[in-house]
C-alpha atoms as a PDB file:
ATOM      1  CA  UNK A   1     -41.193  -2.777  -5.693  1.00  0.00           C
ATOM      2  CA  UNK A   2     -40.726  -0.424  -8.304  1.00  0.00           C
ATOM      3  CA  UNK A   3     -37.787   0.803  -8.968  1.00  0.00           C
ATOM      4  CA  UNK A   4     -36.573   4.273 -10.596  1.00  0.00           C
ATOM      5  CA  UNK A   5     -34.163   3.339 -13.620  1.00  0.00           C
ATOM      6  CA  UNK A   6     -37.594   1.262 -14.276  1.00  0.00           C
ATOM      7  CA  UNK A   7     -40.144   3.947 -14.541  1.00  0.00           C
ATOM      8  CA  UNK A   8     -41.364   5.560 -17.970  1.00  0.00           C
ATOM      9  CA  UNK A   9     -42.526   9.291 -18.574  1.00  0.00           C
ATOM     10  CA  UNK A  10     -45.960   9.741 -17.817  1.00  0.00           C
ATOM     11  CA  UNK A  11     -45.981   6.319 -15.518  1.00  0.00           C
ATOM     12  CA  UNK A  12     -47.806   6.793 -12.195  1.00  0.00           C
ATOM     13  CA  UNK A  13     -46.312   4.670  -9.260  1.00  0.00           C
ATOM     14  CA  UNK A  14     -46.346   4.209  -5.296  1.00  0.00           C
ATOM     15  CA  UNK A  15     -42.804   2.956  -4.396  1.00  0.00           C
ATOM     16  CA  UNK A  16     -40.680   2.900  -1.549  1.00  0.00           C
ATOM     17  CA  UNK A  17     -37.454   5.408  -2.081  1.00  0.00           C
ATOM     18  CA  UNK A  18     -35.088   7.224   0.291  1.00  0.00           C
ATOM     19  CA  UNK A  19     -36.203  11.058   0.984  1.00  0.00           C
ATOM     20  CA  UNK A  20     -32.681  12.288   0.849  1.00  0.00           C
ATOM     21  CA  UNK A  21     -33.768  16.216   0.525  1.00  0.00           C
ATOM     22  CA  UNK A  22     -36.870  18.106   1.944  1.00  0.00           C
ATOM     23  CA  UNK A  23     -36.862  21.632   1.194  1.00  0.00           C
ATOM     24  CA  UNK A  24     -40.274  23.886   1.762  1.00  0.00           C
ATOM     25  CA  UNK A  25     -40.198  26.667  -0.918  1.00  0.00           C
ATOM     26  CA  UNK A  26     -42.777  29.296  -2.084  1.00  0.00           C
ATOM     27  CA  UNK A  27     -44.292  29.210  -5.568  1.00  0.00           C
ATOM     28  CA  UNK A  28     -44.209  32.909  -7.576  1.00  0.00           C
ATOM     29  CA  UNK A  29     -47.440  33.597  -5.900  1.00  0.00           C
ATOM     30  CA  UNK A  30     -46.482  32.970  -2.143  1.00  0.00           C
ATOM     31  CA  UNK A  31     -48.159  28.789  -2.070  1.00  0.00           C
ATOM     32  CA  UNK A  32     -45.974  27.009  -0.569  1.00  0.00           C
ATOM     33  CA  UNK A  33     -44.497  23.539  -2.191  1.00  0.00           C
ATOM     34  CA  UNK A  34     -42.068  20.616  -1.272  1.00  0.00           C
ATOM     35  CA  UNK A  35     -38.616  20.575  -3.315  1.00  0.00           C
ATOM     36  CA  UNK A  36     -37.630  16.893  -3.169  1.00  0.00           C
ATOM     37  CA  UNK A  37     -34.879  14.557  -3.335  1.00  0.00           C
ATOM     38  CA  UNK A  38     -35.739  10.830  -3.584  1.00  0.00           C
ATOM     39  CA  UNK A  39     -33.311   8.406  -4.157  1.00  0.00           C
ATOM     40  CA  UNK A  40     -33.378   4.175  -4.749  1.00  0.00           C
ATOM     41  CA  UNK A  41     -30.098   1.668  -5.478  1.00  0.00           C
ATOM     42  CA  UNK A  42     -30.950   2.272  -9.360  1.00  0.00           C
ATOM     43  CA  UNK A  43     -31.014   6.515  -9.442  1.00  0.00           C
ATOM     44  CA  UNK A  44     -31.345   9.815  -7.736  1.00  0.00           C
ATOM     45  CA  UNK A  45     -34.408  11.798  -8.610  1.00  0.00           C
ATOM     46  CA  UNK A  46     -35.489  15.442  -7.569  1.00  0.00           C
ATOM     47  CA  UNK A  47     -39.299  15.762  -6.699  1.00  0.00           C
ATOM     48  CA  UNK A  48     -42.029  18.174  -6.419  1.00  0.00           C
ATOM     49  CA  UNK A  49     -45.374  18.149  -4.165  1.00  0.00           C
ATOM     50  CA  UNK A  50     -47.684  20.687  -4.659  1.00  0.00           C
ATOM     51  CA  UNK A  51     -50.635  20.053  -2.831  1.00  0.00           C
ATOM     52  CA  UNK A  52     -51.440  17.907   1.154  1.00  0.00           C
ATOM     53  CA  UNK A  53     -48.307  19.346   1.899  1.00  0.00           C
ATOM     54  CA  UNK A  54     -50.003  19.827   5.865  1.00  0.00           C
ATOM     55  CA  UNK A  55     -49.782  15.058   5.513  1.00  0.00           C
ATOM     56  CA  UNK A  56     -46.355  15.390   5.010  1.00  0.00           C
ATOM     57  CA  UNK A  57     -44.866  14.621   8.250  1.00  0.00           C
ATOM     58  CA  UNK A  58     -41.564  12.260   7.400  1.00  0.00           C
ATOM     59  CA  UNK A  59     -38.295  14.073   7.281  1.00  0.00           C
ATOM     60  CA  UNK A  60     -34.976  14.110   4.770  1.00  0.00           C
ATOM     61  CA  UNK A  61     -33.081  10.941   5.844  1.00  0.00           C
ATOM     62  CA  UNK A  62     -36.303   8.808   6.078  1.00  0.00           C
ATOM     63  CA  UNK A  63     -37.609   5.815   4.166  1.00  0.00           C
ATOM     64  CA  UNK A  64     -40.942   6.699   2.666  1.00  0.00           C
ATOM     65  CA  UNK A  65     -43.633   5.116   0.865  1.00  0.00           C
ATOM     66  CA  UNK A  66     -44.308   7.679  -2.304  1.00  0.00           C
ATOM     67  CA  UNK A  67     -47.328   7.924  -5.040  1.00  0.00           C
ATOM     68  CA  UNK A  68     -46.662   9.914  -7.795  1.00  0.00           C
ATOM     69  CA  UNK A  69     -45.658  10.647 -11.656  1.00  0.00           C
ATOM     70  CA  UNK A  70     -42.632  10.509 -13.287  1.00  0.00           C
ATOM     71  CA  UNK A  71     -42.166  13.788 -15.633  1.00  0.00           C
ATOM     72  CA  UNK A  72     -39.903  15.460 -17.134  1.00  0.00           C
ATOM     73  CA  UNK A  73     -38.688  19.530 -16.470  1.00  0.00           C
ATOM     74  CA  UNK A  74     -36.212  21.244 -17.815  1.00  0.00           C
ATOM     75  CA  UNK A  75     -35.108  18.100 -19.691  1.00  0.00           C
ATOM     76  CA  UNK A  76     -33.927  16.111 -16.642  1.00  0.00           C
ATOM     77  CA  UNK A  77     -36.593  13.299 -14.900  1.00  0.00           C
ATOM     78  CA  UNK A  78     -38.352  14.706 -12.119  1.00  0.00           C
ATOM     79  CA  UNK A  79     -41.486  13.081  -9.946  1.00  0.00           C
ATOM     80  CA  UNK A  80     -44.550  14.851  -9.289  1.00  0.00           C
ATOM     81  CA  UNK A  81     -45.535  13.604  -5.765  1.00  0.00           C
ATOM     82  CA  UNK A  82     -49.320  13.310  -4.875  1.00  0.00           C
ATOM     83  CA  UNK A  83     -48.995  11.415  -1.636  1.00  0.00           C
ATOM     84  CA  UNK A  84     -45.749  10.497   0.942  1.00  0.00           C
ATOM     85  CA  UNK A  85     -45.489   9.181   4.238  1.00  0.00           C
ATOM     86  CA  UNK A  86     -42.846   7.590   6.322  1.00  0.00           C
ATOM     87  CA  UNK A  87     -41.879   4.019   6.034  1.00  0.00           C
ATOM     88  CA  UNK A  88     -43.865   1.524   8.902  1.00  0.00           C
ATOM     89  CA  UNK A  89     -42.470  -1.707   9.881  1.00  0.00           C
ATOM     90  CA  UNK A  90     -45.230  -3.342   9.286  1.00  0.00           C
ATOM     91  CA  UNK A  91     -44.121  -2.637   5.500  1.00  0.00           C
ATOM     92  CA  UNK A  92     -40.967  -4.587   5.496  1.00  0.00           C
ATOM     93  CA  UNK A  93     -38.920  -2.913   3.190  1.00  0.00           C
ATOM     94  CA  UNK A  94     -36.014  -4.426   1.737  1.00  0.00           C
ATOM     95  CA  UNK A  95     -33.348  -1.855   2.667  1.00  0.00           C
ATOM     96  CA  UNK A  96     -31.012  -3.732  -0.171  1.00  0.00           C
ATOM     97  CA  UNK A  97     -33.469  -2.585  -2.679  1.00  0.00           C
ATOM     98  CA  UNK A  98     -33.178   1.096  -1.704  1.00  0.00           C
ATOM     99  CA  UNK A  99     -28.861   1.703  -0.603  1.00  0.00           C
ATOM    100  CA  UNK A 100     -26.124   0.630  -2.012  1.00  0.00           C
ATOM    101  CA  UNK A 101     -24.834  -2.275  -0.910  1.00  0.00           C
ATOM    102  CA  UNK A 102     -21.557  -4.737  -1.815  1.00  0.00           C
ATOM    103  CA  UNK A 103     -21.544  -7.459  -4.347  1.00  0.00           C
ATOM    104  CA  UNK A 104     -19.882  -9.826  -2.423  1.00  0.00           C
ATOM    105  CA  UNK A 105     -21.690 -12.323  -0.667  1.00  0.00           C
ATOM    106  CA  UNK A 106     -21.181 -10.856   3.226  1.00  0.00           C
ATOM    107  CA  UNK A 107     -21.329 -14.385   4.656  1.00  0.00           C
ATOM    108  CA  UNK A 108     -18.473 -14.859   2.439  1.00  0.00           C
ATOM    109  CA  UNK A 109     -16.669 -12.201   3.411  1.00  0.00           C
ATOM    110  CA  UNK A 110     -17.377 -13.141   7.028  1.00  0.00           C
ATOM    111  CA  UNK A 111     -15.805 -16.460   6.428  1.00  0.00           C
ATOM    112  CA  UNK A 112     -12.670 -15.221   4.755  1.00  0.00           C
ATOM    113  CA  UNK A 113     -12.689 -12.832   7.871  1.00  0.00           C
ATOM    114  CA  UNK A 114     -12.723 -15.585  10.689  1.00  0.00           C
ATOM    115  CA  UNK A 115     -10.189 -17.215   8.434  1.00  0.00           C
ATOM    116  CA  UNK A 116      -7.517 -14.331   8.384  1.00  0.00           C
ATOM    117  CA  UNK A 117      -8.292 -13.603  12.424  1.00  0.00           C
ATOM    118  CA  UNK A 118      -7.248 -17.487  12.619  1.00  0.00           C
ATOM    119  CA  UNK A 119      -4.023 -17.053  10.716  1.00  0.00           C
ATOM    120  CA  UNK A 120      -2.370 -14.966  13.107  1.00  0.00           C
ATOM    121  CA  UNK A 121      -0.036 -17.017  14.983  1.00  0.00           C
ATOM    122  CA  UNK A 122       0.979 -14.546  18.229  1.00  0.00           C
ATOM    123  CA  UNK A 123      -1.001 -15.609  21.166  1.00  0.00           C
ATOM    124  CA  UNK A 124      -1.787 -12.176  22.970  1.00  0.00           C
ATOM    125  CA  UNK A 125      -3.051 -10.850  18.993  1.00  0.00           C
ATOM    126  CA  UNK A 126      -5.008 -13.492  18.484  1.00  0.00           C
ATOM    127  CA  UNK A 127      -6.681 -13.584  21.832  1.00  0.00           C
ATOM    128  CA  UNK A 128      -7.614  -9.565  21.246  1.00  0.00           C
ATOM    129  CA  UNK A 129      -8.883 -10.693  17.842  1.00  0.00           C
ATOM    130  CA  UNK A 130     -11.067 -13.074  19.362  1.00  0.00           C
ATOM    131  CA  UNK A 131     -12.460 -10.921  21.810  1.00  0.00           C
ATOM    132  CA  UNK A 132     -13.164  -7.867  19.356  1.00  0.00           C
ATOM    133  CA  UNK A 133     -15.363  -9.834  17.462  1.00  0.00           C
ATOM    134  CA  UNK A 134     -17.148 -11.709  19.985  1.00  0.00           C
ATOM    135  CA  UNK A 135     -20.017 -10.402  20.713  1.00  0.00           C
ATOM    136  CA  UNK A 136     -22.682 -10.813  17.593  1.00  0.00           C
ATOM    137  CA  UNK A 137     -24.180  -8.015  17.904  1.00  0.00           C
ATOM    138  CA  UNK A 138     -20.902  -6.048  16.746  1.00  0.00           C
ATOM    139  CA  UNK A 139     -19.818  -8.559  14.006  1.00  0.00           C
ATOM    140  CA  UNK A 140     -23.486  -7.745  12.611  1.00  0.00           C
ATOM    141  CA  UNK A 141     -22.500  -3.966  12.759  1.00  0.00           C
ATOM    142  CA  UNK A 142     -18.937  -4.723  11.676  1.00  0.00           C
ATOM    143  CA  UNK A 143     -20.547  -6.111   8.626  1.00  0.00           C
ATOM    144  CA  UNK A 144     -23.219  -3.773   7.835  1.00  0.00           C
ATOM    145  CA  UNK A 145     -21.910  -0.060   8.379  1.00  0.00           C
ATOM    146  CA  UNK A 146     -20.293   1.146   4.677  1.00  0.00           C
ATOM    147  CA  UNK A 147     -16.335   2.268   5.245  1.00  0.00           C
ATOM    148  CA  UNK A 148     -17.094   5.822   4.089  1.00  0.00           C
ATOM    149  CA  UNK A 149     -20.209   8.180   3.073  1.00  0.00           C
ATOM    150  CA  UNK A 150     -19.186   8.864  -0.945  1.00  0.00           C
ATOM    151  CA  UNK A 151     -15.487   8.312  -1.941  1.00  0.00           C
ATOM    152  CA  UNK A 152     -14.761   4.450  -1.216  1.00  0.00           C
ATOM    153  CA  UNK A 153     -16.995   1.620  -0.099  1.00  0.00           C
ATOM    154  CA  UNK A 154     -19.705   3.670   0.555  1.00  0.00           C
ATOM    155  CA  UNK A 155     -21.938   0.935   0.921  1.00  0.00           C
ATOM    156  CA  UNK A 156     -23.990  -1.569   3.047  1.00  0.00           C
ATOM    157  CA  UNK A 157     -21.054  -4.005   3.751  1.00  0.00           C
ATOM    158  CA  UNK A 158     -18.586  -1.987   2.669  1.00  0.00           C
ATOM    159  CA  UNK A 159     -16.319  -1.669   5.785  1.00  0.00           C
ATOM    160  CA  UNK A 160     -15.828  -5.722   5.833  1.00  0.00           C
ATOM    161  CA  UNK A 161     -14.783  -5.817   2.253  1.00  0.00           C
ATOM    162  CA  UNK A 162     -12.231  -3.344   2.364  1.00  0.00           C
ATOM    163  CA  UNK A 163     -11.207  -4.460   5.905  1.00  0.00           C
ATOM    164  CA  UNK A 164     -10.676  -7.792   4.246  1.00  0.00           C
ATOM    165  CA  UNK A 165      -8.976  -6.347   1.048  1.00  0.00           C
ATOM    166  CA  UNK A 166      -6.749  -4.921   3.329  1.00  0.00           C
ATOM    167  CA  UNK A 167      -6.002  -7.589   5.549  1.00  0.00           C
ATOM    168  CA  UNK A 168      -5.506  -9.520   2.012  1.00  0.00           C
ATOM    169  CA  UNK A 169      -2.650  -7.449   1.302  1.00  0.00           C
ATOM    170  CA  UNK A 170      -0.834  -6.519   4.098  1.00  0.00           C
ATOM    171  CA  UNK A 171      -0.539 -10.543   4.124  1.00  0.00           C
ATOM    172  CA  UNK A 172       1.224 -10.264   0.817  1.00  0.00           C
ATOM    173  CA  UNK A 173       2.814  -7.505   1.579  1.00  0.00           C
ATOM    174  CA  UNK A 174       4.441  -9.292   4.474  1.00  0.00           C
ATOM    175  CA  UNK A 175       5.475 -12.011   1.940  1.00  0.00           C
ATOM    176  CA  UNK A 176       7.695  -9.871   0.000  1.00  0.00           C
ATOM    177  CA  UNK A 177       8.895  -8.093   3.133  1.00  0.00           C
ATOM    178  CA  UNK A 178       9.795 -10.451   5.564  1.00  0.00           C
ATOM    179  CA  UNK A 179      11.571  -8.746   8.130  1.00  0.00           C
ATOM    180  CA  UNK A 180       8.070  -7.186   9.079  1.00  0.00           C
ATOM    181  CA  UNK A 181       6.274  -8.488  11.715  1.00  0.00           C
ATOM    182  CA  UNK A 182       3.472 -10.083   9.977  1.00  0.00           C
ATOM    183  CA  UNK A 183       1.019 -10.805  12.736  1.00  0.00           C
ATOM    184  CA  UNK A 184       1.218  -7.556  13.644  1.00  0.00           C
ATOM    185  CA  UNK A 185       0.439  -6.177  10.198  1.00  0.00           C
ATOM    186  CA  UNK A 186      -2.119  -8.437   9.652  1.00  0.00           C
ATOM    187  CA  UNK A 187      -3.968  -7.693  13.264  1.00  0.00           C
ATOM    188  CA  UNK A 188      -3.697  -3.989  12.240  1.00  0.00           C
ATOM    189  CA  UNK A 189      -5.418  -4.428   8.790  1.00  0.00           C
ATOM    190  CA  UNK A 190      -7.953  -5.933  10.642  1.00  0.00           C
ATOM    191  CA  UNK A 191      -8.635  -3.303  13.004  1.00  0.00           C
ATOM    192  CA  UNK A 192      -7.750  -0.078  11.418  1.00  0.00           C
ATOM    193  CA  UNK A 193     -10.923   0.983  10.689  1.00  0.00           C
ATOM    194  CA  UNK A 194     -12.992  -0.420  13.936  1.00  0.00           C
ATOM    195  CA  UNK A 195     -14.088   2.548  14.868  1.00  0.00           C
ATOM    196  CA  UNK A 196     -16.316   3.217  11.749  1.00  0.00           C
ATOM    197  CA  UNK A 197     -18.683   0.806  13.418  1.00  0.00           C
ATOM    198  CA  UNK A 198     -19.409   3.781  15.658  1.00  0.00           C
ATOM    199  CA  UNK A 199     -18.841   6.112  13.644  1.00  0.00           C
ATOM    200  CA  UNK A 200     -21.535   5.736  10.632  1.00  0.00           C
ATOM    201  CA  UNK A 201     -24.925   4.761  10.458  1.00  0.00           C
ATOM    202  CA  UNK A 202     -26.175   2.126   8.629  1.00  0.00           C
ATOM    203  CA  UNK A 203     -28.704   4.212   5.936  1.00  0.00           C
ATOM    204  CA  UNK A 204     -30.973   4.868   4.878  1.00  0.00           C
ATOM    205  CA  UNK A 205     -28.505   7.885   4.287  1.00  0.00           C
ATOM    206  CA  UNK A 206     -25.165   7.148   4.978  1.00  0.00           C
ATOM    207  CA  UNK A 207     -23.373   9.591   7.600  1.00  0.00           C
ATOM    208  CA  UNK A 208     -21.716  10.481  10.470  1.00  0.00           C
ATOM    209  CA  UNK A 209     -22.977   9.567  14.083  1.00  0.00           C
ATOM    210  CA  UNK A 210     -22.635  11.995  16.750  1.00  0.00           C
ATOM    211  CA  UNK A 211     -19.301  10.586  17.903  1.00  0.00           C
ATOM    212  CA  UNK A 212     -18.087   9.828  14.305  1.00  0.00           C
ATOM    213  CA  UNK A 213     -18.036  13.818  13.264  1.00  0.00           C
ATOM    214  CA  UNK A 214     -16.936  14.488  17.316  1.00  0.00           C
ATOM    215  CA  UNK A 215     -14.361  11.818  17.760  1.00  0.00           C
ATOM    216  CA  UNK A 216     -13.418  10.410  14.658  1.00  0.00           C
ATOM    217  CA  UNK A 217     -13.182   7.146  13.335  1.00  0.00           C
ATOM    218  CA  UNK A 218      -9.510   6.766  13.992  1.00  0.00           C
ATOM    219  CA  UNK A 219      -9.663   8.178  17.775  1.00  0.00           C
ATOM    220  CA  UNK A 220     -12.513   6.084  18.629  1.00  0.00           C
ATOM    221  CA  UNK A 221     -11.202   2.619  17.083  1.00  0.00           C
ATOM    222  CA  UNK A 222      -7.946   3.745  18.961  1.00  0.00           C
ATOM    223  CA  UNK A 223     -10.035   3.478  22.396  1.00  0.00           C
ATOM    224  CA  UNK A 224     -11.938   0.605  21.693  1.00  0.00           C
ATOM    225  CA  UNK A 225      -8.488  -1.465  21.098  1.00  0.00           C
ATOM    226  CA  UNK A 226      -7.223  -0.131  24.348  1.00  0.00           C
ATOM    227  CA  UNK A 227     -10.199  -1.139  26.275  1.00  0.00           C
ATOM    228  CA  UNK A 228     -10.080  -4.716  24.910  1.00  0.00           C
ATOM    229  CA  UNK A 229      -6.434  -4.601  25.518  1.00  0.00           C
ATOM    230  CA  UNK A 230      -7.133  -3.678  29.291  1.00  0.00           C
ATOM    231  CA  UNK A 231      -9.153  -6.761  29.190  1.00  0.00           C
ATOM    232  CA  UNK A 232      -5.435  -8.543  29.218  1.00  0.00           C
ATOM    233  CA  UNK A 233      -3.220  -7.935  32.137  1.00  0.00           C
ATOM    234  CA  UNK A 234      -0.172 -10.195  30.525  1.00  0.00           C
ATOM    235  CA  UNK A 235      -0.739  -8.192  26.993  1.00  0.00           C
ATOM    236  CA  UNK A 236       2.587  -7.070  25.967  1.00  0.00           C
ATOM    237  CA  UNK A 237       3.680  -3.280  26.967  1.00  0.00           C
ATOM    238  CA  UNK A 238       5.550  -3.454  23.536  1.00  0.00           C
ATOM    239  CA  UNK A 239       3.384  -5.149  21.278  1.00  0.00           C
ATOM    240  CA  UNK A 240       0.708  -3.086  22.754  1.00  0.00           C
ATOM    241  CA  UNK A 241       1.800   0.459  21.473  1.00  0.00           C
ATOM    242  CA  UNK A 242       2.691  -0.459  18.205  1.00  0.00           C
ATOM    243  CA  UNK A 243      -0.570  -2.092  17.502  1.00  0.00           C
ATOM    244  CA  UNK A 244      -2.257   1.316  18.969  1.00  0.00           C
ATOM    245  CA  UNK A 245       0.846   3.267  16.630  1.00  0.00           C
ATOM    246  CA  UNK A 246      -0.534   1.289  13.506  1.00  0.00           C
ATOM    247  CA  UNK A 247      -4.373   2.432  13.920  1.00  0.00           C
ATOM    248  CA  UNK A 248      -3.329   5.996  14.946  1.00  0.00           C
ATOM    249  CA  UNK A 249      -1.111   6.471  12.076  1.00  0.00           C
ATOM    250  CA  UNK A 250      -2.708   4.408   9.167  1.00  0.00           C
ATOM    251  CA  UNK A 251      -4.349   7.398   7.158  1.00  0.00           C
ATOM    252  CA  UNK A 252      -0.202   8.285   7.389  1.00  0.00           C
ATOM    253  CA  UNK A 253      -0.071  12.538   7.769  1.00  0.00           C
ATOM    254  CA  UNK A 254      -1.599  15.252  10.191  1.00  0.00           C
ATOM    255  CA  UNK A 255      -3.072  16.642   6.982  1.00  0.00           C
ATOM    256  CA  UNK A 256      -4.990  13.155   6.494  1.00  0.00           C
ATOM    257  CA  UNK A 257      -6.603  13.309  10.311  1.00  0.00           C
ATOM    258  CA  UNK A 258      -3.940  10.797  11.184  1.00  0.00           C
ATOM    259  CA  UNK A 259      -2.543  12.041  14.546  1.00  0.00           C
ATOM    260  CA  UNK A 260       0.784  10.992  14.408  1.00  0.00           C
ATOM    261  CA  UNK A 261       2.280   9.722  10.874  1.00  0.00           C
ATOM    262  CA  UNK A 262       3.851   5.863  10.539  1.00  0.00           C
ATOM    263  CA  UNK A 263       7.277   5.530  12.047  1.00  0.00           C
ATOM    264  CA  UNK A 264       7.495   1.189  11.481  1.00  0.00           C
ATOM    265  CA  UNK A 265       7.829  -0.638   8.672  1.00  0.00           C
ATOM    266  CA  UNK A 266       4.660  -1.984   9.296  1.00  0.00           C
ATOM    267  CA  UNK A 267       3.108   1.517   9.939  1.00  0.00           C
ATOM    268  CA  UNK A 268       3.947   2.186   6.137  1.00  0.00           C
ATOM    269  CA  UNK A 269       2.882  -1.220   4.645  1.00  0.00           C
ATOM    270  CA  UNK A 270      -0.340  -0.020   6.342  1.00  0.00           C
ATOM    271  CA  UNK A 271      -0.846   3.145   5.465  1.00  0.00           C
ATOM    272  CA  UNK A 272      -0.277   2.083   1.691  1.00  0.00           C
ATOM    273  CA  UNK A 273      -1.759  -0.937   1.802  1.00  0.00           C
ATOM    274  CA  UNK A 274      -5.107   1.722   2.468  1.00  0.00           C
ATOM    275  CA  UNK A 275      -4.836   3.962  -0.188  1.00  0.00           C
ATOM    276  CA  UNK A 276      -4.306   0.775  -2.600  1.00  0.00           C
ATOM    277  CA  UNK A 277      -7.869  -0.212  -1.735  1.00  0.00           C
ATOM    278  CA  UNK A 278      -9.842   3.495  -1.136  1.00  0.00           C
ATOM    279  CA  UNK A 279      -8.173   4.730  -4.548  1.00  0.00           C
ATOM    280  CA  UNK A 280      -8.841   1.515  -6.407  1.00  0.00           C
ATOM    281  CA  UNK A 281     -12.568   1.164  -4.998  1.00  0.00           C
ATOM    282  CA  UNK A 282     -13.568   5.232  -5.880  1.00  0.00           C
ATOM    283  CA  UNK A 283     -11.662   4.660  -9.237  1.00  0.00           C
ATOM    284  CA  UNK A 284     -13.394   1.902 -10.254  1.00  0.00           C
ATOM    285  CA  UNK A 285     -16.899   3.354  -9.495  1.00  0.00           C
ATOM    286  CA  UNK A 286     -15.939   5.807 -11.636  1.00  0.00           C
ATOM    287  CA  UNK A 287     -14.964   4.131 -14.630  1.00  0.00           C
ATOM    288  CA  UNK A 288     -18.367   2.170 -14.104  1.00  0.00           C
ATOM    289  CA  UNK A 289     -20.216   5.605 -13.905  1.00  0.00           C
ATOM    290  CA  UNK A 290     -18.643   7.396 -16.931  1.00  0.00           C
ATOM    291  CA  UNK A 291     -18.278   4.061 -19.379  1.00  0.00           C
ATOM    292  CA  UNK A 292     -22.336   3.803 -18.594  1.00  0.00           C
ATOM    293  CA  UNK A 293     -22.714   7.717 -19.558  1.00  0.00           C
ATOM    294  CA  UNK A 294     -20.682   6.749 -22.773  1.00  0.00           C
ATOM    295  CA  UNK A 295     -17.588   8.973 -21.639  1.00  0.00           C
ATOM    296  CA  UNK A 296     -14.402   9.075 -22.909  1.00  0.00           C
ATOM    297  CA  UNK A 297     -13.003  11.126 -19.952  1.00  0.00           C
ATOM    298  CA  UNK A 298     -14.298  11.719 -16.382  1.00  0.00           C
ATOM    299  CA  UNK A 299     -14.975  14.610 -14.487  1.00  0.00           C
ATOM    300  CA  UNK A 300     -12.669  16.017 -12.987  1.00  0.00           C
ATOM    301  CA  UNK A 301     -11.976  14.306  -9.586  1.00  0.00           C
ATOM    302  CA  UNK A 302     -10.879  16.766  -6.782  1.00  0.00           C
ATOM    303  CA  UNK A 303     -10.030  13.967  -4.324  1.00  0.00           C
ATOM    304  CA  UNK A 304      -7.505  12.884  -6.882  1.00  0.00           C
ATOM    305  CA  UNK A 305      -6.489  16.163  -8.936  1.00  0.00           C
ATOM    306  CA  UNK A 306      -7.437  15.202 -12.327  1.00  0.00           C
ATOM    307  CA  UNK A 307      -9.056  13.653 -14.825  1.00  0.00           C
ATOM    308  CA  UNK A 308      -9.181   9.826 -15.787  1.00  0.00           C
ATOM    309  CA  UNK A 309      -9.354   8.525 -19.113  1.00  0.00           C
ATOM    310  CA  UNK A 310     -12.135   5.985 -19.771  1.00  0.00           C
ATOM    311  CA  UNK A 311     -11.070   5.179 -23.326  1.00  0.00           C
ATOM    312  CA  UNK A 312     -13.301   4.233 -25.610  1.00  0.00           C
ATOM    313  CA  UNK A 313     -16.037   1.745 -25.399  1.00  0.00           C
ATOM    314  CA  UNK A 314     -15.478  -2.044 -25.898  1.00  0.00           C
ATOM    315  CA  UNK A 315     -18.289  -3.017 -29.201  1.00  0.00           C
ATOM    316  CA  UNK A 316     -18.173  -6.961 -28.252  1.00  0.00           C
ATOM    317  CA  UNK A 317     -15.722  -7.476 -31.181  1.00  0.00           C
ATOM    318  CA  UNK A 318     -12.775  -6.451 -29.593  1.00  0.00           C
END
């Protein structure tokens, strides 16, 4: 399968690519046309159709199967489309080939997952541990659905990495900090987030469900823990509301969509313990971007309030 980063001006192609934008405009002279937005894991690429626009019948969000020309207009790539239509299954397409996805090896992860689940030592946790990943047809959600649409792991996988990377360090976190409770850290890193399974889709275009933009991730993994907890008569009253404290408090203020901010030492560990792995995972697909576009600085980065400096670019003898 073709992919964009691969195509020449002046090549003509028929490729699979995510139809990200559809927009029906009107040329100078009243025709109507299709502006485009086509994307693959390689690039991002507007489009223009001019003509069989009545064939055109799959919508923005879509996989589609495209034939066309790569040009070039107002010095930026842009593809000429002759011929679209909506993805079959007959055509098994590799969704990998078209999203983002992570480069860890999700069996791996999975492993490292079970592992961590099996390191906490308090009965009731581990039980609810055991019982919230279950059922296989959530584990294969759990580790498919990306933990965010654009700033961090906004990916195919990309909730179970940084659910893991979290898990990793609240571990070590509870290390140096002893007097936390450490099963109760570690059972929180683990579910903080369990409510993005419901709350994202799984692409073509990442984005909110219906109950994701209602509810909110954080709301909805809040009931999903209570339900399993329900599921235990004997489950500690105690134990019980701080796990429930943790997940409502983890994104740590009001201003954050948190509804109530940390107010345990473990609710803090948490909370940081989260921005660690967001900031570090959106910082570091930055650097990739700009050190690829030759930068010395970044854009500036409203999410963090200011530029980054890329530095200059390593020549192999340094």
């Amino acid at each position: 399968m073709k992919r964009l980063n691969d195509l020449l001006l002046g090549e003509q192609f028929t490729t699979f690519l995510v139809l990200t934008k559809k927009e029906r405009r009107a040329k100078k002279n009243g025709e109507p046309y299709l502006a485009l937005e086509l994307s693959d894991v390689t690039n991002h690429m507007s489009g223009v159709m001019w003509d069989n626009l009545e064939t055109v019948t799959a919508e923005a969000g879509q996989i589609v199967k495209v034939a066309g020309t790569l040009e070039e207009y107002q010095s930026q790539k842009q593809i000429r489309v002759d011929r679209m239509r909506a993805a079959r299954d007959d055509d098994d397409v590799d969704l990998m080939q078209l999203v983002p996805s992570t480069p860890e090896d999700r069996g791996q992860l999975w492993q490292r997952f079970q592992k961590m689940i099996e390191s906490v030592a308090q009965p009731s946790l581990l039980a609810l541990l055991r019982r919230m990943f279950a059922e296989e047809s959530f584990v294969k959600d759990f580790c498919a659905v990306p933990a965010g649409k654009k700033w961090h792991h906004g990916y195919l996988g990309g909730l179970l990495e940084h659910t893991l990377n979290i898990a990793a360090i609240c571990d070590r976190l509870a290390k140096i900090y002893p007097q936390v409770d450490r099963d109760l850290l570690v059972t929180a890193a683990l579910l903080h987030d369990i409510g993005k399974v419901d709350s994202y889709n799984q692409g073509p275009m990442f984005d909110y469900t219906d109950a994701g933009r209602l509810l909110g991730h954080i709301v909805i993994g809040a009931q999903m823990v209570a339900n399993k907890i329900a599921q235990f008569p004997e489950f500690p009253h105690e134990l019980a509301m701080k796990l429930q404290h943790l997940i409502l408090s983890h994104q740590g203020a009001l201003e954050q969509a948190s509804p109530v901010v940390p107010m345990i030492p473990e609710g803090f560990l948490l909370y940081y313990a989260d921005e660690i792995d967001s900031k570090m995972n959106a910082i570091d697909r930055i650097y990739k971007k700009e050190r690829a576009a030759g930068s010395r600085w970044s854009e500036y980065v409203n999410l963090l309030n200011r530029y980054l400096y890329i530095g200059v670019a390593k020549t192999g003898k340094d």
